[in-house]
PDB file of N, CA and C in Angstrom:
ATOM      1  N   UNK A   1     -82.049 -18.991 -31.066  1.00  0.00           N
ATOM      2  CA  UNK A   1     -82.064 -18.724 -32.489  1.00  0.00           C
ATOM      3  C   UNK A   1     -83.312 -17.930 -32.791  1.00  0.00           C
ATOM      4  N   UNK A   2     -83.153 -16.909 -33.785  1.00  0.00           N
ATOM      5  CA  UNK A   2     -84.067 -16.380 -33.682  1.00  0.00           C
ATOM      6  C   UNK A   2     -84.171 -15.775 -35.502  1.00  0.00           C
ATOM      7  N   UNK A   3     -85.405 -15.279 -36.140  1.00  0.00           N
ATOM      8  CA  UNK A   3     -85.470 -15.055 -37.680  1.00  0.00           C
ATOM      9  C   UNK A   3     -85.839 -13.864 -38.042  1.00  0.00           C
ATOM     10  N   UNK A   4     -84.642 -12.820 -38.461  1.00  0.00           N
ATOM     11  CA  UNK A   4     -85.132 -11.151 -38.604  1.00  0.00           C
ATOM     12  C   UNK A   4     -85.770 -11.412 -40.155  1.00  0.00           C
ATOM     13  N   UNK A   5     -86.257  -9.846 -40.450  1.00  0.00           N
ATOM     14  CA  UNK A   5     -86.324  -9.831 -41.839  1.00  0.00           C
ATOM     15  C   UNK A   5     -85.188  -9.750 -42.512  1.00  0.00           C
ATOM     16  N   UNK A   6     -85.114  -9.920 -43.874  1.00  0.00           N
ATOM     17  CA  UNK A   6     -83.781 -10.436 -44.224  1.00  0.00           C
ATOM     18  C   UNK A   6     -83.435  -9.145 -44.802  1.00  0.00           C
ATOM     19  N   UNK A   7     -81.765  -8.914 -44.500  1.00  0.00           N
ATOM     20  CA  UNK A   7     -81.168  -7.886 -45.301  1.00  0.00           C
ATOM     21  C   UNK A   7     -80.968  -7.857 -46.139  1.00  0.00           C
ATOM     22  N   UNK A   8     -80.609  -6.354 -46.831  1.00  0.00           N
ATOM     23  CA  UNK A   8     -80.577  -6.068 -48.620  1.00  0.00           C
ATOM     24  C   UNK A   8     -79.694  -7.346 -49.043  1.00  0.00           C
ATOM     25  N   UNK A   9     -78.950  -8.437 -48.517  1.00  0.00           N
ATOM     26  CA  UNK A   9     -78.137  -9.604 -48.925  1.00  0.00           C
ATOM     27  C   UNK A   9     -78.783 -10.081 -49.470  1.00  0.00           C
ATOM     28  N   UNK A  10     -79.370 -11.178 -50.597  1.00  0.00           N
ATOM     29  CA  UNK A  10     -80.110 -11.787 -51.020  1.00  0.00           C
ATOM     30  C   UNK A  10     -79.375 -13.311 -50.194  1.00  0.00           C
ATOM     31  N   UNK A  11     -78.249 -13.517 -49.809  1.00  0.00           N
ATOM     32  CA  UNK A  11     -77.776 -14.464 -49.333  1.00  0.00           C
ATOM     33  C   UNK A  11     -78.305 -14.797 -47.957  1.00  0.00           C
ATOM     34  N   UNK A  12     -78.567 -13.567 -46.998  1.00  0.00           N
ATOM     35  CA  UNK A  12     -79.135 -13.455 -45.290  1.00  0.00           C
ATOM     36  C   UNK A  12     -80.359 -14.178 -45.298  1.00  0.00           C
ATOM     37  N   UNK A  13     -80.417 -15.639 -44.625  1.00  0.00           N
ATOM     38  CA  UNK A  13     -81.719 -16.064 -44.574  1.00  0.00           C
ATOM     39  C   UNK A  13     -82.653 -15.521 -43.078  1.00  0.00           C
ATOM     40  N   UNK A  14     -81.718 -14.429 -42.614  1.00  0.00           N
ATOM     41  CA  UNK A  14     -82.111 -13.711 -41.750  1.00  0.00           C
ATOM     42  C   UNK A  14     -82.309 -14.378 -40.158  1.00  0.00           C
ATOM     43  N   UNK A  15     -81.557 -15.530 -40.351  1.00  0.00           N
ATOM     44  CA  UNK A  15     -81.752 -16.568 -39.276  1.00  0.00           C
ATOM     45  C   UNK A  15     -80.379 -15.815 -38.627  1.00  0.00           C
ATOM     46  N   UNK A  16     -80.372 -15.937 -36.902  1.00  0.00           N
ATOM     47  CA  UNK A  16     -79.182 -15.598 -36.175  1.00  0.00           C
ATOM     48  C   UNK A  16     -79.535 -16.632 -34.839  1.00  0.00           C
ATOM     49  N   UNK A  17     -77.964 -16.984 -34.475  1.00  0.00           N
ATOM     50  CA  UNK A  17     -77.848 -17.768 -33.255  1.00  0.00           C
ATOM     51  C   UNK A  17     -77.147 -17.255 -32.401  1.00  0.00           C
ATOM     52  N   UNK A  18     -77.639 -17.368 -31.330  1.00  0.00           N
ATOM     53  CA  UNK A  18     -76.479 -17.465 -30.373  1.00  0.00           C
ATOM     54  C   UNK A  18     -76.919 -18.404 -29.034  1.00  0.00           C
ATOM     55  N   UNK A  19     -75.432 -18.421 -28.365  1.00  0.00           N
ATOM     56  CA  UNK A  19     -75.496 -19.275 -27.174  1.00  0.00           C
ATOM     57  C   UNK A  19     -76.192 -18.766 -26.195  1.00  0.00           C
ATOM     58  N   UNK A  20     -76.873 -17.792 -26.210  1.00  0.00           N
ATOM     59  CA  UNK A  20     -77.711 -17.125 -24.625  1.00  0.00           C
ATOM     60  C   UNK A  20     -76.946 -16.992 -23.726  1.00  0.00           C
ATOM     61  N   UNK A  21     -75.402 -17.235 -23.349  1.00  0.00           N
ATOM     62  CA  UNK A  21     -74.617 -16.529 -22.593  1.00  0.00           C
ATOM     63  C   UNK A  21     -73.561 -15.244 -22.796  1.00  0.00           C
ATOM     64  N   UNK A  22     -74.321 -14.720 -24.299  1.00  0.00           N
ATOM     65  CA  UNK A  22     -73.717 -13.290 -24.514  1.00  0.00           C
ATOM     66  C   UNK A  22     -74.219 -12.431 -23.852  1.00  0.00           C
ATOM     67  N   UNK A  23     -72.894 -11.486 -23.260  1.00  0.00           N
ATOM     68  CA  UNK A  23     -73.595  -9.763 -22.419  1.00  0.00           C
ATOM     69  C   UNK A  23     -74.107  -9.001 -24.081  1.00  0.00           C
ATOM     70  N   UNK A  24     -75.046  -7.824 -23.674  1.00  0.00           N
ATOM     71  CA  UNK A  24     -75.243  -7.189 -24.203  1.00  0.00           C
ATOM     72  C   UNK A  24     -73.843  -6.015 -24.798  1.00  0.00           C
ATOM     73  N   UNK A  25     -72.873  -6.037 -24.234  1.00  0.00           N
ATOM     74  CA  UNK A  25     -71.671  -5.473 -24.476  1.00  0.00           C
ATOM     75  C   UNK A  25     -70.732  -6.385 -25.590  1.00  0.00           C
ATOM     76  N   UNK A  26     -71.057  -7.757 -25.412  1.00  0.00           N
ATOM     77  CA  UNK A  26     -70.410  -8.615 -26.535  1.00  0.00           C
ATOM     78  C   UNK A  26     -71.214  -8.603 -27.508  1.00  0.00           C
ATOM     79  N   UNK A  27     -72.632  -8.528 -27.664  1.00  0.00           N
ATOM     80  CA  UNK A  27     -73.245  -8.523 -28.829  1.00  0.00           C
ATOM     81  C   UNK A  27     -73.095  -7.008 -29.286  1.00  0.00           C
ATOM     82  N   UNK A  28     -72.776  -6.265 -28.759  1.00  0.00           N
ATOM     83  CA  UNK A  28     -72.246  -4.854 -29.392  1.00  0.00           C
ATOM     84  C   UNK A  28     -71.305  -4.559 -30.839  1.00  0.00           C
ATOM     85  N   UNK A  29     -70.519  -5.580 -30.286  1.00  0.00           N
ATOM     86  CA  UNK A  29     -69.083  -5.691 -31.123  1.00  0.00           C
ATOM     87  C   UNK A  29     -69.302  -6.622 -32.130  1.00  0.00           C
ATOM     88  N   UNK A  30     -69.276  -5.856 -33.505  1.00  0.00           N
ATOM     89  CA  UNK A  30     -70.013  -6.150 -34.493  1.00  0.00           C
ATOM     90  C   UNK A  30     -68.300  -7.723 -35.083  1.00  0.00           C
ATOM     91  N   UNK A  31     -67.320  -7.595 -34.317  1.00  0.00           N
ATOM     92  CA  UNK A  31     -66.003  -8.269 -35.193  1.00  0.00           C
ATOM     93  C   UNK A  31     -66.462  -9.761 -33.631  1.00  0.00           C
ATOM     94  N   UNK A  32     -67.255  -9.520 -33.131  1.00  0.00           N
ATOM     95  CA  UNK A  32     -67.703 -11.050 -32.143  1.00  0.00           C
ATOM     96  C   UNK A  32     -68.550 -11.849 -33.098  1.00  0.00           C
ATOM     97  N   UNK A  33     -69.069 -11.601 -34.163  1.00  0.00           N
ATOM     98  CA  UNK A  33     -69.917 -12.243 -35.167  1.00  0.00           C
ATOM     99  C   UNK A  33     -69.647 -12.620 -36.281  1.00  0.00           C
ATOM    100  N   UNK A  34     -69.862 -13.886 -37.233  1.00  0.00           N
ATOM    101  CA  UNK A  34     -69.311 -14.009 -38.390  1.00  0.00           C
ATOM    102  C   UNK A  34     -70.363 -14.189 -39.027  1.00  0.00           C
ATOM    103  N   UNK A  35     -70.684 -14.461 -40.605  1.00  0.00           N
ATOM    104  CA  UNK A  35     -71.400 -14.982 -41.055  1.00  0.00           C
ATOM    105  C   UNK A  35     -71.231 -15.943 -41.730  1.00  0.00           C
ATOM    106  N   UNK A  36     -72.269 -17.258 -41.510  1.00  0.00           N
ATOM    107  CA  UNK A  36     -72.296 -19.076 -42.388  1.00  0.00           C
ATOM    108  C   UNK A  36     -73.352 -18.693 -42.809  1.00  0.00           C
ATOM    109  N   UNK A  37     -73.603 -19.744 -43.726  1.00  0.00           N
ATOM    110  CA  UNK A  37     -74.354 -20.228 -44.523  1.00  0.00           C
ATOM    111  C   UNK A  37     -75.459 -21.160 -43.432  1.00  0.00           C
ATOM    112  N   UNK A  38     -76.503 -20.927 -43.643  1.00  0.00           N
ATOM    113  CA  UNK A  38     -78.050 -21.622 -42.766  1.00  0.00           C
ATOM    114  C   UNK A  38     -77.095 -23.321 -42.427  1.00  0.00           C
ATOM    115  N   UNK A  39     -76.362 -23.700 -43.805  1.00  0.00           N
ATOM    116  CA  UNK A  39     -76.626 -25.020 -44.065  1.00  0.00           C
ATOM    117  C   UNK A  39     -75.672 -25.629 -42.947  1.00  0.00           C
ATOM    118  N   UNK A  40     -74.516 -24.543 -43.017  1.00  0.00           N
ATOM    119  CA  UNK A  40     -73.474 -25.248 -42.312  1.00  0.00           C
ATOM    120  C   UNK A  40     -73.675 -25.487 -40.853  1.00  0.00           C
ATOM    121  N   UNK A  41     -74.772 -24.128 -40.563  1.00  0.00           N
ATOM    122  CA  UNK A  41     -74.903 -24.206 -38.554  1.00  0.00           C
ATOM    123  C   UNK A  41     -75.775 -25.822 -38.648  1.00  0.00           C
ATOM    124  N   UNK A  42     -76.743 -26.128 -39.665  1.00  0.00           N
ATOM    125  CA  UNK A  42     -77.516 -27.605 -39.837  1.00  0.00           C
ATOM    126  C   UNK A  42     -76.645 -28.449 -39.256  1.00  0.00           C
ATOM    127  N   UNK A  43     -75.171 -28.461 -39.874  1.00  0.00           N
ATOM    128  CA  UNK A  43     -74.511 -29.738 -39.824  1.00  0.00           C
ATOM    129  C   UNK A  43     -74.105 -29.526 -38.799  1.00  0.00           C
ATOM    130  N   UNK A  44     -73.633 -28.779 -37.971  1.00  0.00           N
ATOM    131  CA  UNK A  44     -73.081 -28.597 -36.590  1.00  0.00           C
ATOM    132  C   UNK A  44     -74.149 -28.922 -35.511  1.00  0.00           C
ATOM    133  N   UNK A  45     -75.609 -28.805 -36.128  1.00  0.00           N
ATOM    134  CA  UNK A  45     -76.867 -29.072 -35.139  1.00  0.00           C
ATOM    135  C   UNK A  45     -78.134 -29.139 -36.131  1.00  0.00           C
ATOM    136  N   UNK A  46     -78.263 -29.972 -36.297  1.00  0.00           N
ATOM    137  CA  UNK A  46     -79.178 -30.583 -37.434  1.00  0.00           C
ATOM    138  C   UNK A  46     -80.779 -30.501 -36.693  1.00  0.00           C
ATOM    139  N   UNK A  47     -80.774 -30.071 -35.256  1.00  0.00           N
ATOM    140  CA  UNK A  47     -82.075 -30.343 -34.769  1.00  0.00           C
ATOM    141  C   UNK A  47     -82.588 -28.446 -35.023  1.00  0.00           C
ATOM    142  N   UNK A  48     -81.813 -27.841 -35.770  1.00  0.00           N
ATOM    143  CA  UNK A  48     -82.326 -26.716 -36.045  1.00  0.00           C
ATOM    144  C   UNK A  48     -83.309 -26.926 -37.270  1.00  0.00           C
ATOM    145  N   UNK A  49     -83.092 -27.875 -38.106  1.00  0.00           N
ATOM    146  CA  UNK A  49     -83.575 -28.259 -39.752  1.00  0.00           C
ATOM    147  C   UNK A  49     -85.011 -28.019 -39.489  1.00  0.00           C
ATOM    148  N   UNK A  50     -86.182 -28.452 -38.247  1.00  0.00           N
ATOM    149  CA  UNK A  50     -87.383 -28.322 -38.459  1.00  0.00           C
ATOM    150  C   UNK A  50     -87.923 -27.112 -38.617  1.00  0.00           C
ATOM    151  N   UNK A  51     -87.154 -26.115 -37.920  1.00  0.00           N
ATOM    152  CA  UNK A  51     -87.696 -24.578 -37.698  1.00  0.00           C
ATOM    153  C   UNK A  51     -87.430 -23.634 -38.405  1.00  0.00           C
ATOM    154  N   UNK A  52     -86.126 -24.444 -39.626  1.00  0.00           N
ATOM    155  CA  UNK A  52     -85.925 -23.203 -40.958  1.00  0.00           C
ATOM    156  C   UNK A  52     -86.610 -22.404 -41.692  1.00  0.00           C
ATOM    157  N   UNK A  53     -87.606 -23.164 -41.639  1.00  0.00           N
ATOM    158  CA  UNK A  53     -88.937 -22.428 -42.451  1.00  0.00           C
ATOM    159  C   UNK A  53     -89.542 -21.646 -41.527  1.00  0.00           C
ATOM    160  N   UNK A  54     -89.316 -21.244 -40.472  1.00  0.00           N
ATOM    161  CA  UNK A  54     -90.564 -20.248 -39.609  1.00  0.00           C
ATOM    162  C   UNK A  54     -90.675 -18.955 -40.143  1.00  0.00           C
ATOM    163  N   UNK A  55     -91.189 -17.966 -40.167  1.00  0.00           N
ATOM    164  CA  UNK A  55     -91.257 -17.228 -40.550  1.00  0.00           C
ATOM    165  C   UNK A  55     -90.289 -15.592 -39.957  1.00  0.00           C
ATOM    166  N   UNK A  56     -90.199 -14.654 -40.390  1.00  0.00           N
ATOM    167  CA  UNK A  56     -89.459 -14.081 -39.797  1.00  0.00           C
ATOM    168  C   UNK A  56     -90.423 -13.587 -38.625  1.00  0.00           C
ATOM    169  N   UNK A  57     -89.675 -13.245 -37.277  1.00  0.00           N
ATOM    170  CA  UNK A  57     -90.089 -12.524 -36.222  1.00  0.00           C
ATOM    171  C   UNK A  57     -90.207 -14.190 -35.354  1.00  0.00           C
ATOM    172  N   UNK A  58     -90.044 -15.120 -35.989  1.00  0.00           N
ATOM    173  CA  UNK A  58     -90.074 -16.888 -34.752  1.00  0.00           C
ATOM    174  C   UNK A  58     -88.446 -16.556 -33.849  1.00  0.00           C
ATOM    175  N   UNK A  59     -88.583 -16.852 -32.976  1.00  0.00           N
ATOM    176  CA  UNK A  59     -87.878 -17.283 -31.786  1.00  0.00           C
ATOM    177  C   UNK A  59     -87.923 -18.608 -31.504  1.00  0.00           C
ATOM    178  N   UNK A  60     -86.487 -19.100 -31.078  1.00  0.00           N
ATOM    179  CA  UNK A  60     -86.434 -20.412 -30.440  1.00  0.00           C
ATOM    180  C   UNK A  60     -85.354 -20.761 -29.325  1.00  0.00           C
ATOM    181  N   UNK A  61     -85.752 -21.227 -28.321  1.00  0.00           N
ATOM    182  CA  UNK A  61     -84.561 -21.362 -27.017  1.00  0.00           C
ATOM    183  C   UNK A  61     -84.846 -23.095 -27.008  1.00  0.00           C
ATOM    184  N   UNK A  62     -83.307 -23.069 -26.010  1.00  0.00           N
ATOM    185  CA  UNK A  62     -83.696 -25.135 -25.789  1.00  0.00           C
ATOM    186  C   UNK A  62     -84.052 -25.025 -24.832  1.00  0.00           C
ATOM    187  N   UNK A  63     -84.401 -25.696 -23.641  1.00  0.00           N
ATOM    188  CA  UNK A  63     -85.252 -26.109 -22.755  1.00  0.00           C
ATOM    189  C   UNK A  63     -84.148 -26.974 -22.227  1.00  0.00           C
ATOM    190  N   UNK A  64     -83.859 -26.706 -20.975  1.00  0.00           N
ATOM    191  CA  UNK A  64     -82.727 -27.968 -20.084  1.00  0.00           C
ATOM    192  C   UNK A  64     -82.593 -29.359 -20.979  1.00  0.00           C
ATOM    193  N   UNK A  65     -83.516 -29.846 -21.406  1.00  0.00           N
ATOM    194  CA  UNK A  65     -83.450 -31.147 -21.662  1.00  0.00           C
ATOM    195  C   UNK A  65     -82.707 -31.204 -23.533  1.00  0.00           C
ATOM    196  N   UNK A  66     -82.623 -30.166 -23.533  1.00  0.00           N
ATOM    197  CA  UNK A  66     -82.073 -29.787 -25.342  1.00  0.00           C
ATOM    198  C   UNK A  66     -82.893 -29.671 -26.464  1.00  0.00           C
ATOM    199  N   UNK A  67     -84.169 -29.861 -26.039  1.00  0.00           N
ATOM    200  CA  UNK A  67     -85.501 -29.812 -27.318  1.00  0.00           C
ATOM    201  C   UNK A  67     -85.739 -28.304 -27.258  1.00  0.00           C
ATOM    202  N   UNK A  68     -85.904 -27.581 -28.457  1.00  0.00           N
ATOM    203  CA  UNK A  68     -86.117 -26.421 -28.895  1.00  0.00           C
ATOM    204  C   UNK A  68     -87.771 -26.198 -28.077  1.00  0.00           C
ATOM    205  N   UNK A  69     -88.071 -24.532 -27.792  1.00  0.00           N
ATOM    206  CA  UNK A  69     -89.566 -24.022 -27.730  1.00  0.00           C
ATOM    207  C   UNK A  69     -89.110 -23.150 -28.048  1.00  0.00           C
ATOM    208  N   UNK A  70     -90.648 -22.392 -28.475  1.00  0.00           N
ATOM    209  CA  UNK A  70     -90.605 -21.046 -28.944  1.00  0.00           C
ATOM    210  C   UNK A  70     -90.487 -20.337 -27.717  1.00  0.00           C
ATOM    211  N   UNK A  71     -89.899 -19.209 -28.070  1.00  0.00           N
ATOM    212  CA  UNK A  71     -89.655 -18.008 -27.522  1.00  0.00           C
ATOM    213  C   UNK A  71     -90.008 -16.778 -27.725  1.00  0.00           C
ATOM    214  N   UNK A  72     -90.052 -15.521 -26.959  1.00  0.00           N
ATOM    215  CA  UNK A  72     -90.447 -14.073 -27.464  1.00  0.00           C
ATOM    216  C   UNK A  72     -89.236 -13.537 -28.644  1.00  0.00           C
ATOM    217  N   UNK A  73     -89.610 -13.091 -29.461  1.00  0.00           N
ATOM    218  CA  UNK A  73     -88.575 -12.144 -30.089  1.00  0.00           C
ATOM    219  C   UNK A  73     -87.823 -11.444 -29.347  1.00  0.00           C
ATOM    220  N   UNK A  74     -86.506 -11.398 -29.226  1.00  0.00           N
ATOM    221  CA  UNK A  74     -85.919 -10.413 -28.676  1.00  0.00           C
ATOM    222  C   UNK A  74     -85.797  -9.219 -28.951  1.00  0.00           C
ATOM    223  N   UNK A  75     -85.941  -8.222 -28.555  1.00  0.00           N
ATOM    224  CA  UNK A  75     -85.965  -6.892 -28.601  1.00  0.00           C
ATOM    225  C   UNK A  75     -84.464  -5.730 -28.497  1.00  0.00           C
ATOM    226  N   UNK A  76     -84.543  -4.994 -29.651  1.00  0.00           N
ATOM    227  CA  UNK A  76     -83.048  -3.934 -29.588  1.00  0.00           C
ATOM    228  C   UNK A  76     -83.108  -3.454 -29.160  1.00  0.00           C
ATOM    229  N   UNK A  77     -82.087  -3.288 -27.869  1.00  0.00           N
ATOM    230  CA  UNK A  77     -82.117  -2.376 -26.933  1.00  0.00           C
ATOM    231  C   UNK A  77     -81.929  -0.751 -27.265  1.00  0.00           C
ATOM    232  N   UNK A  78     -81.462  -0.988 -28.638  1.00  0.00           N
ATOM    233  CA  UNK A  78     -81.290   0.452 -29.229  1.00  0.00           C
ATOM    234  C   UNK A  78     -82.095   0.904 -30.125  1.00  0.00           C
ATOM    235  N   UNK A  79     -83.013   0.218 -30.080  1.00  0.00           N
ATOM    236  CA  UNK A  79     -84.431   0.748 -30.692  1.00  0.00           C
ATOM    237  C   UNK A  79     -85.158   1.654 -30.025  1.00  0.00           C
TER     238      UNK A  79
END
């Protein structure tokens, strides 16, 4: 999980997840992505709730054992 700056949406809390077993060819394809609401990914995994507030540019991966650490920002490859 990781926290961009937020888009012209006033709704985008600029937070994005994913499972870390996407290719760079699936994150391409803009119809592989949907958009929820912050609150709803909470209820599906509530151990995200401490890190909502980070600021944009925070990174977070789990660690084998399932407890969140920070991580590097990931970087666009098409940047």
């Amino acid at each position: 999980m990781y926290r961009e700056h937020r888009e012209e949406d006033p709704l985008d809390s600029g937070w994005r997840f994913f499972s870390g077993d996407e290719s760079q060819e699936y994150a391409d394809v803009p119809s592989n992505f949907e958009i929820y609401d912050v609150n709803t990914i909470a209820n599906y995994d509530p151990d995200i709730t401490e890190f909502l507030d980070s600021p944009p540019g925070s990174a977070f991966g789990r660690e084998r054992g399932g407890k969140f650490k920070p991580e590097p920002m990931p970087s666009d490859p098409d940047a």
